[in-house]
C-alpha atoms as a PDB file:
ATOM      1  CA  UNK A   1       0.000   0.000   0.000  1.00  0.00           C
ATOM      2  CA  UNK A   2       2.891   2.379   0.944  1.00  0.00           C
ATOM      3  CA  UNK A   3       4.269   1.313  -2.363  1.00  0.00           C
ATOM      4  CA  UNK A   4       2.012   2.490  -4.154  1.00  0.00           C
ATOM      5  CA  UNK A   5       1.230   5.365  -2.683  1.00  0.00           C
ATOM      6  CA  UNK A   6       4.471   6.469  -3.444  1.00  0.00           C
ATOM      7  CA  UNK A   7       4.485   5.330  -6.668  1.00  0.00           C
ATOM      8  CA  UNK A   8       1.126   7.608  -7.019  1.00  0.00           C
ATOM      9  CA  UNK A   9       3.028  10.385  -5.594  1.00  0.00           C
ATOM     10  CA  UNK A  10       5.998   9.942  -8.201  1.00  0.00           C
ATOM     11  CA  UNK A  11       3.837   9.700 -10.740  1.00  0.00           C
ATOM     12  CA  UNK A  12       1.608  12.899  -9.782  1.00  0.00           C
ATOM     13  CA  UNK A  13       4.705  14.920  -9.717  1.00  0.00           C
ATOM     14  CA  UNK A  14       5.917  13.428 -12.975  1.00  0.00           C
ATOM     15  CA  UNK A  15       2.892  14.803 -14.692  1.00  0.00           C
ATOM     16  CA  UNK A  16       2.857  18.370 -12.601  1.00  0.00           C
ATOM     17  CA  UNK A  17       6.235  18.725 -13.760  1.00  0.00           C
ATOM     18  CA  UNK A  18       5.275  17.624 -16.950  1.00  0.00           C
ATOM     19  CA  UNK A  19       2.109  19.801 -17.119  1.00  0.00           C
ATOM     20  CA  UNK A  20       4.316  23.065 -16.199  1.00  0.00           C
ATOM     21  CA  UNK A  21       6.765  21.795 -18.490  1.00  0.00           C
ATOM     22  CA  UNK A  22       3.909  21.866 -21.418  1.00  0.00           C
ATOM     23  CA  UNK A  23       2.709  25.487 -19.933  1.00  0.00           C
ATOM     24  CA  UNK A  24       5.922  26.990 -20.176  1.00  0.00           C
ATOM     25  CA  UNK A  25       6.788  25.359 -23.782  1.00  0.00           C
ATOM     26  CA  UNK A  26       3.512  26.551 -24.596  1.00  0.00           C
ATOM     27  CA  UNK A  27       4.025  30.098 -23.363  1.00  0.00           C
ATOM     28  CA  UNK A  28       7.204  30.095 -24.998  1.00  0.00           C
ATOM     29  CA  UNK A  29       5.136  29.267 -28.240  1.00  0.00           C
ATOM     30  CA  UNK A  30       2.721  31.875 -27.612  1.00  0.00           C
ATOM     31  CA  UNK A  31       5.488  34.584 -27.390  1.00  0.00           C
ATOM     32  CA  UNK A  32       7.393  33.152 -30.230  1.00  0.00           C
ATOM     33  CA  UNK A  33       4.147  33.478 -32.319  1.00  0.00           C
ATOM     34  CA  UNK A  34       4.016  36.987 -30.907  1.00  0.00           C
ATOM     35  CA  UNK A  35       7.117  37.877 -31.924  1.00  0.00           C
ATOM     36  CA  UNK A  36       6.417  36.570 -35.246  1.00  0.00           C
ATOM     37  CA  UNK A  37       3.188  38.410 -35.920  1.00  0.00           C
ATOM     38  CA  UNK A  38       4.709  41.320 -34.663  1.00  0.00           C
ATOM     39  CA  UNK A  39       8.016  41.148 -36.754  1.00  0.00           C
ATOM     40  CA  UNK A  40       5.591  40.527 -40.047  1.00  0.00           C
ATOM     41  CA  UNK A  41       3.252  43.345 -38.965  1.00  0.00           C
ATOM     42  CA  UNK A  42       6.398  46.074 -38.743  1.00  0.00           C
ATOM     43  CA  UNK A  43       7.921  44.561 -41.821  1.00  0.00           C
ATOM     44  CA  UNK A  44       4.642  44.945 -43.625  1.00  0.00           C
ATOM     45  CA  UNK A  45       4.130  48.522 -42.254  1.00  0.00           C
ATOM     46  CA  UNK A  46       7.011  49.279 -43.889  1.00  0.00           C
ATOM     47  CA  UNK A  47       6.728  47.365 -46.955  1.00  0.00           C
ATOM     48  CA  UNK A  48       3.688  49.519 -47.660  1.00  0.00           C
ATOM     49  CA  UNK A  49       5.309  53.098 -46.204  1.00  0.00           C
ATOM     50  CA  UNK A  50       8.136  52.520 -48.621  1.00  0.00           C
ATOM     51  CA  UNK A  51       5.682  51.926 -51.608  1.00  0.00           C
ATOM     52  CA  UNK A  52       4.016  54.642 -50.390  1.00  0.00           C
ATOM     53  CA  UNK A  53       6.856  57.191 -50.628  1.00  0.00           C
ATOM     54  CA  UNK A  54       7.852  55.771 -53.445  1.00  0.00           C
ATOM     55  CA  UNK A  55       4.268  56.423 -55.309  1.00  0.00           C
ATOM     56  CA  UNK A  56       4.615  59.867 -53.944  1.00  0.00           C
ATOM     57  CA  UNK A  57       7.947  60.406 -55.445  1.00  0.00           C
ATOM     58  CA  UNK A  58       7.114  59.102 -58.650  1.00  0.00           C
ATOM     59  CA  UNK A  59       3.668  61.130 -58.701  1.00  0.00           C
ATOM     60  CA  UNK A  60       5.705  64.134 -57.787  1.00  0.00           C
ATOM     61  CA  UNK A  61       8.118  64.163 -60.282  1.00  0.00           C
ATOM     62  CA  UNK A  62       4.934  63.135 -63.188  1.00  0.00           C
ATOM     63  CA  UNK A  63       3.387  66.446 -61.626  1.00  0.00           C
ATOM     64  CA  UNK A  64       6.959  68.728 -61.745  1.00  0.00           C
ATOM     65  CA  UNK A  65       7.601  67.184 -65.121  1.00  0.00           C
ATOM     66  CA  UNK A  66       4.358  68.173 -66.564  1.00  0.00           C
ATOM     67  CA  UNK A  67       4.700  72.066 -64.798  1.00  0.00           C
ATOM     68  CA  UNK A  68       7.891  72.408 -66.756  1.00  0.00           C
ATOM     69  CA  UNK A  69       7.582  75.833 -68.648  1.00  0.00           C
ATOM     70  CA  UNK A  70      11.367  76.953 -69.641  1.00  0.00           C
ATOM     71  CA  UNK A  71      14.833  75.392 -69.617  1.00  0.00           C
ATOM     72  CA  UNK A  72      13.610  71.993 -67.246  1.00  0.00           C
ATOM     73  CA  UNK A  73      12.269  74.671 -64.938  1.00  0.00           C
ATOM     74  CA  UNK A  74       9.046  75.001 -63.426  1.00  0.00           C
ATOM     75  CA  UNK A  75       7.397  78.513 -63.534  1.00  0.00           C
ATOM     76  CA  UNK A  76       8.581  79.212 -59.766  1.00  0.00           C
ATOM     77  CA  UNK A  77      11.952  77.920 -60.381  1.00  0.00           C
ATOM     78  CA  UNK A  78      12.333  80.560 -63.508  1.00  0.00           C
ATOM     79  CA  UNK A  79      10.913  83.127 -61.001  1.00  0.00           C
ATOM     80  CA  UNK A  80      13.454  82.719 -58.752  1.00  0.00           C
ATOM     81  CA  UNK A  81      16.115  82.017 -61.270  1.00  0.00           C
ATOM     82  CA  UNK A  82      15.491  85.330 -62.831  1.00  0.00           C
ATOM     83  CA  UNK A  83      15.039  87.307 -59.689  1.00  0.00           C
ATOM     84  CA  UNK A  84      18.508  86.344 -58.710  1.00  0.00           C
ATOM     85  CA  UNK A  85      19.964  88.624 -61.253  1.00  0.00           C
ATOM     86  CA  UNK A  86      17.065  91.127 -60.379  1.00  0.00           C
ATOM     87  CA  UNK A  87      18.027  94.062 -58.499  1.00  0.00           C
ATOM     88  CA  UNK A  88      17.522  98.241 -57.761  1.00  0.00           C
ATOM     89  CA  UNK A  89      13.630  98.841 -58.973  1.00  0.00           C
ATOM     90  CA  UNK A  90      13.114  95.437 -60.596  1.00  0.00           C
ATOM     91  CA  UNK A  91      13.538  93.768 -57.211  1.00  0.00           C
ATOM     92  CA  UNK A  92      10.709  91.449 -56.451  1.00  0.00           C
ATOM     93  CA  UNK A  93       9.835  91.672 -60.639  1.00  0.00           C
ATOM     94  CA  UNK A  94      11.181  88.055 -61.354  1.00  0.00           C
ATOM     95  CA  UNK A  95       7.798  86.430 -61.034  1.00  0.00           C
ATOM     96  CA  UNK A  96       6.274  88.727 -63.740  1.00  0.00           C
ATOM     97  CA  UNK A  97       8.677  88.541 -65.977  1.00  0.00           C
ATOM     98  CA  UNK A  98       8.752  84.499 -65.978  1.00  0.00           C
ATOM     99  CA  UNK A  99       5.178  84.359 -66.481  1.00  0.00           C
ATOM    100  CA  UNK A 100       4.674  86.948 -69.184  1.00  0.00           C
ATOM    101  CA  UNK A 101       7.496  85.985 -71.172  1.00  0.00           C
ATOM    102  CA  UNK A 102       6.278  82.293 -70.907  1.00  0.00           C
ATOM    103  CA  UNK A 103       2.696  83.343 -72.074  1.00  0.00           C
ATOM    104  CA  UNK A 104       4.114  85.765 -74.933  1.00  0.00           C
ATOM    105  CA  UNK A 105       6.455  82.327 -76.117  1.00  0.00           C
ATOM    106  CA  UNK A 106       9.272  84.776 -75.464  1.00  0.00           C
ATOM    107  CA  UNK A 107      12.711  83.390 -74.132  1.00  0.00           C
ATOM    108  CA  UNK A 108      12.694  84.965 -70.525  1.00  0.00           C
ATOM    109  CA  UNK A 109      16.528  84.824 -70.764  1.00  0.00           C
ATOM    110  CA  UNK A 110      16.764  87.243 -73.567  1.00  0.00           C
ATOM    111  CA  UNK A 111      14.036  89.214 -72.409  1.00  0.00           C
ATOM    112  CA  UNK A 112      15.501  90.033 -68.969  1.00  0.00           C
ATOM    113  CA  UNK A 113      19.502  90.358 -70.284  1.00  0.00           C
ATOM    114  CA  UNK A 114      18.145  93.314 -72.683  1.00  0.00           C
ATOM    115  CA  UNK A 115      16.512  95.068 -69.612  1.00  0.00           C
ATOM    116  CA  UNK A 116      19.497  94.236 -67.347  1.00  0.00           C
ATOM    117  CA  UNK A 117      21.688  96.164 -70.451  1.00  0.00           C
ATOM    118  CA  UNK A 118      19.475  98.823 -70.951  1.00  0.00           C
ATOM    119  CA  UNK A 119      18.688  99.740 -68.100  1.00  0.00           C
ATOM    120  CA  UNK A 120      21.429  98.640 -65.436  1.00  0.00           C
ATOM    121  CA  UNK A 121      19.307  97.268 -63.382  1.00  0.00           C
ATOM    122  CA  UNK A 122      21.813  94.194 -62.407  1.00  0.00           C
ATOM    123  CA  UNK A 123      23.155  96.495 -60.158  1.00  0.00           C
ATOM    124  CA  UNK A 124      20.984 100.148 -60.024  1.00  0.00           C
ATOM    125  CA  UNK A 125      18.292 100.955 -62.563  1.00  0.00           C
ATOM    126  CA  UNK A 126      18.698 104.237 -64.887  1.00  0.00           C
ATOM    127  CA  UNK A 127      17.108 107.020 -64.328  1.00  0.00           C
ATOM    128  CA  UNK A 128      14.571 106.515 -67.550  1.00  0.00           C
ATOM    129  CA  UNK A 129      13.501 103.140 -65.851  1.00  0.00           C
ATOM    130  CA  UNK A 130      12.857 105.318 -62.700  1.00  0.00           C
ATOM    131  CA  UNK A 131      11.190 108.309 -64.143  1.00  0.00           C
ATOM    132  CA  UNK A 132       9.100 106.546 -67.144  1.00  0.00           C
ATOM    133  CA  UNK A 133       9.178 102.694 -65.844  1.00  0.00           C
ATOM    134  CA  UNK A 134      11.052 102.143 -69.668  1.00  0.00           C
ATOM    135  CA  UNK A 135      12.840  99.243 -69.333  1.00  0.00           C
ATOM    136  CA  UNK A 136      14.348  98.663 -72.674  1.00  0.00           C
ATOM    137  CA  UNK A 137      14.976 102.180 -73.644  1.00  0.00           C
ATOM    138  CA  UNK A 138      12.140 102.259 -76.265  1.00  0.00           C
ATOM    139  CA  UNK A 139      10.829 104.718 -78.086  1.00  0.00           C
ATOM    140  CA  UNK A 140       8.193 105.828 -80.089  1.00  0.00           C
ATOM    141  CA  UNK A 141       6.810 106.996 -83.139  1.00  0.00           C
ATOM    142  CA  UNK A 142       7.414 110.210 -82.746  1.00  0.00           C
ATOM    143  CA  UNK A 143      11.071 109.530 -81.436  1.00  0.00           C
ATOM    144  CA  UNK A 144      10.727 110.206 -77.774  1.00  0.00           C
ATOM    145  CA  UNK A 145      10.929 107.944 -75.061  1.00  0.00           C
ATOM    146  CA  UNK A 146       7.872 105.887 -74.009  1.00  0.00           C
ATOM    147  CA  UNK A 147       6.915 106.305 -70.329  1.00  0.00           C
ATOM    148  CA  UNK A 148       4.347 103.812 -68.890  1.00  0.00           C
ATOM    149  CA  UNK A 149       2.129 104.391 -66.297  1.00  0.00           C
ATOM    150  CA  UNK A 150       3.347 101.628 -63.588  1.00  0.00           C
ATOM    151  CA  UNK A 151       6.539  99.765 -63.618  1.00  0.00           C
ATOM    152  CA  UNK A 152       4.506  96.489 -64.285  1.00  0.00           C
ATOM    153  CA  UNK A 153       2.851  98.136 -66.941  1.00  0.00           C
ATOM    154  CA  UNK A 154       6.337  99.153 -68.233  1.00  0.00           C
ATOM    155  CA  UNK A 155       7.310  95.390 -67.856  1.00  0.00           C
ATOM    156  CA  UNK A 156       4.290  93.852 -69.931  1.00  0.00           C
ATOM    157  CA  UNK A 157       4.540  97.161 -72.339  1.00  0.00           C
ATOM    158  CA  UNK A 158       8.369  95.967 -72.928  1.00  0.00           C
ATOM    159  CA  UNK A 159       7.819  92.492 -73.575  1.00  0.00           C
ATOM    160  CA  UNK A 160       4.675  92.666 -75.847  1.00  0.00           C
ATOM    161  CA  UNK A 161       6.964  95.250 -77.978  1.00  0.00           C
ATOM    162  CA  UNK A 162       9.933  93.037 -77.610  1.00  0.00           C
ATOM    163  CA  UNK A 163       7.852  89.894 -79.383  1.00  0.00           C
ATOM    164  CA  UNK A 164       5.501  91.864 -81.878  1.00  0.00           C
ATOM    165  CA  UNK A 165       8.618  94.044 -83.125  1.00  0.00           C
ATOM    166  CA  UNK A 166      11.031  91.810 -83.097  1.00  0.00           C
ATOM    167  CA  UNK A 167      10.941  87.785 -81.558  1.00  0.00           C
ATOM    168  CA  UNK A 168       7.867  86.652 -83.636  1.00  0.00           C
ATOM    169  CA  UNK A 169       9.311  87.920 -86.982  1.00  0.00           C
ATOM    170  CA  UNK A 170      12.101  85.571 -86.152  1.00  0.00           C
ATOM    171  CA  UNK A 171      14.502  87.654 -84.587  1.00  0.00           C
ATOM    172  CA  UNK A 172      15.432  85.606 -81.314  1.00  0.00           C
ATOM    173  CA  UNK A 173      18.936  85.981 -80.680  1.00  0.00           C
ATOM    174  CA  UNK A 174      21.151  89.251 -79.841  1.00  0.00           C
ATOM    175  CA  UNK A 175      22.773  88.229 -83.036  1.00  0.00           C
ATOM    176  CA  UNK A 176      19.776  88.417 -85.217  1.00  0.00           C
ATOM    177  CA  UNK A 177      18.563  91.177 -83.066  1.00  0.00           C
ATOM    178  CA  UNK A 178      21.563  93.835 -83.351  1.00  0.00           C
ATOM    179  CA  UNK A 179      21.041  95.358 -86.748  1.00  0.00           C
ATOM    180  CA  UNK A 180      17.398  96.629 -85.859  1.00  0.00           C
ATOM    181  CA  UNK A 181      17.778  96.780 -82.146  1.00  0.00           C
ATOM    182  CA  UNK A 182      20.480  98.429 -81.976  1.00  0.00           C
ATOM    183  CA  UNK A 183      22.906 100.810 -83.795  1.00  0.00           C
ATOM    184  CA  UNK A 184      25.799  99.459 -81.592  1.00  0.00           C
ATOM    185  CA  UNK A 185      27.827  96.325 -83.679  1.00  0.00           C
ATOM    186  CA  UNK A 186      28.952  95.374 -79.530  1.00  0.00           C
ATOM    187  CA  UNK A 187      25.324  95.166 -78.370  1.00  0.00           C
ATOM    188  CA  UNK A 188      24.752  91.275 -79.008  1.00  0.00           C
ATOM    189  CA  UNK A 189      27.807  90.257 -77.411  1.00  0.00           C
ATOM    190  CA  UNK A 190      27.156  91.953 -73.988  1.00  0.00           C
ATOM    191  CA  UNK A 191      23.250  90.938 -74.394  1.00  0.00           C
ATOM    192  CA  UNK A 192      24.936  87.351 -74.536  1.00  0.00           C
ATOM    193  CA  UNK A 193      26.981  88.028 -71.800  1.00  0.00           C
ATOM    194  CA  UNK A 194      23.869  88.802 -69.534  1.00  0.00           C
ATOM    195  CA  UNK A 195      22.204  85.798 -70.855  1.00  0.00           C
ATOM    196  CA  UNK A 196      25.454  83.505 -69.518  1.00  0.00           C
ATOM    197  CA  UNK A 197      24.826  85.373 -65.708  1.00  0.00           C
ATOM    198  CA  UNK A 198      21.387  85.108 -65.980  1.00  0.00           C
ATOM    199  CA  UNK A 199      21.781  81.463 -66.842  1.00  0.00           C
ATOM    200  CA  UNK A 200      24.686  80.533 -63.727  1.00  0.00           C
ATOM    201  CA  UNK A 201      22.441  82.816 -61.276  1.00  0.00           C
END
């Protein structure tokens, strides 16, 4: 009887050890799965937050490639690219000058480099920019200087005379330019030279 009792008790603590042996392997398992799920859960969040910058990229650059406007620019990065070489009374004029040249079909590089020699405004505007908002020193019929009412009517004023007169009858370099522009045989090559600036600015 005592033989068997003890053989009960052996047996008991066989199976509680056994049993806590299973609950602990089991926990183990539970964790492990944890771990698992947890370690495919972060991989997937970032499976899908990589594809999801990358979509963004990608639809970016499909929405800067179609807002191109002028030399792989978009119309704000010709703004500022032409402001840079903006200064005196055409300060803060960059903006205007991309998007009116750009809706004329006139190169804004020419455009500006002509205003920037007539005028001087690279560093301090003449005084017939300041007292008649002329910015390519044009005149009229009658000879005289043309004065404009506002400076961004000056602006628009110079630009619709610089296509009508001279870019749309297929004068659109300095070169082709010089012998109506200008009586000067120099003015091309220091248009040209503000066109280079204007260009590493």
């Amino acid at each position: 009887m005592k033989t068997l009792k003890k053989k009960c008790v052996i047996s008991l603590s066989c199976l509680s050890i056994c049993l806590i042996s299973a609950i602990a392997n089991s926990n183990k398992n539970v964790v492990y799965a944890k771990n698992l799920n947890n370690n495919f859960y972060e991989k997937s969040v970032n499976i899908i937050k990589e594809a999801k910058e990358d979509a963004d990229a990608k639809l970016a650059e499909e929405v800067r490639k179609a807002s191109i406007v002028f030399d792989n620019m978009t119309i704000d990065e010709l703004s500022e690219k032409l402001e840079r070489s903006m200064n005196s009374d055409l300060k803060g004029k960059g903006r205007l000058f991309a998007t009116y040249s750009i809706e004329l079909g006139l190169d804004p590089y020419l455009a500006l480099a002509i205003t920037l020699h007539e005028t001087g405004c690279a560093y301090s505007c003449s005084s017939l920019l300041r007292t008649n908002n002329n910015l390519g020193g044009l005149k009229g019929a009658n000879g005289r200087y043309m004065s404009f009412e506002t400076l961004d009517d000056g602006i628009k004023g110079y630009l619709d005379i610089l296509y009508n007169r001279y870019y749309s009858k297929g004068l659109t370099t300095p070169e082709l330019m010089n012998p109506v522009y200008a009586e000067s045989t120099t003015w091309a090559s220091k248009v040209n030279w503000y066109i280079q600036k204007i260009k590493a600015a």
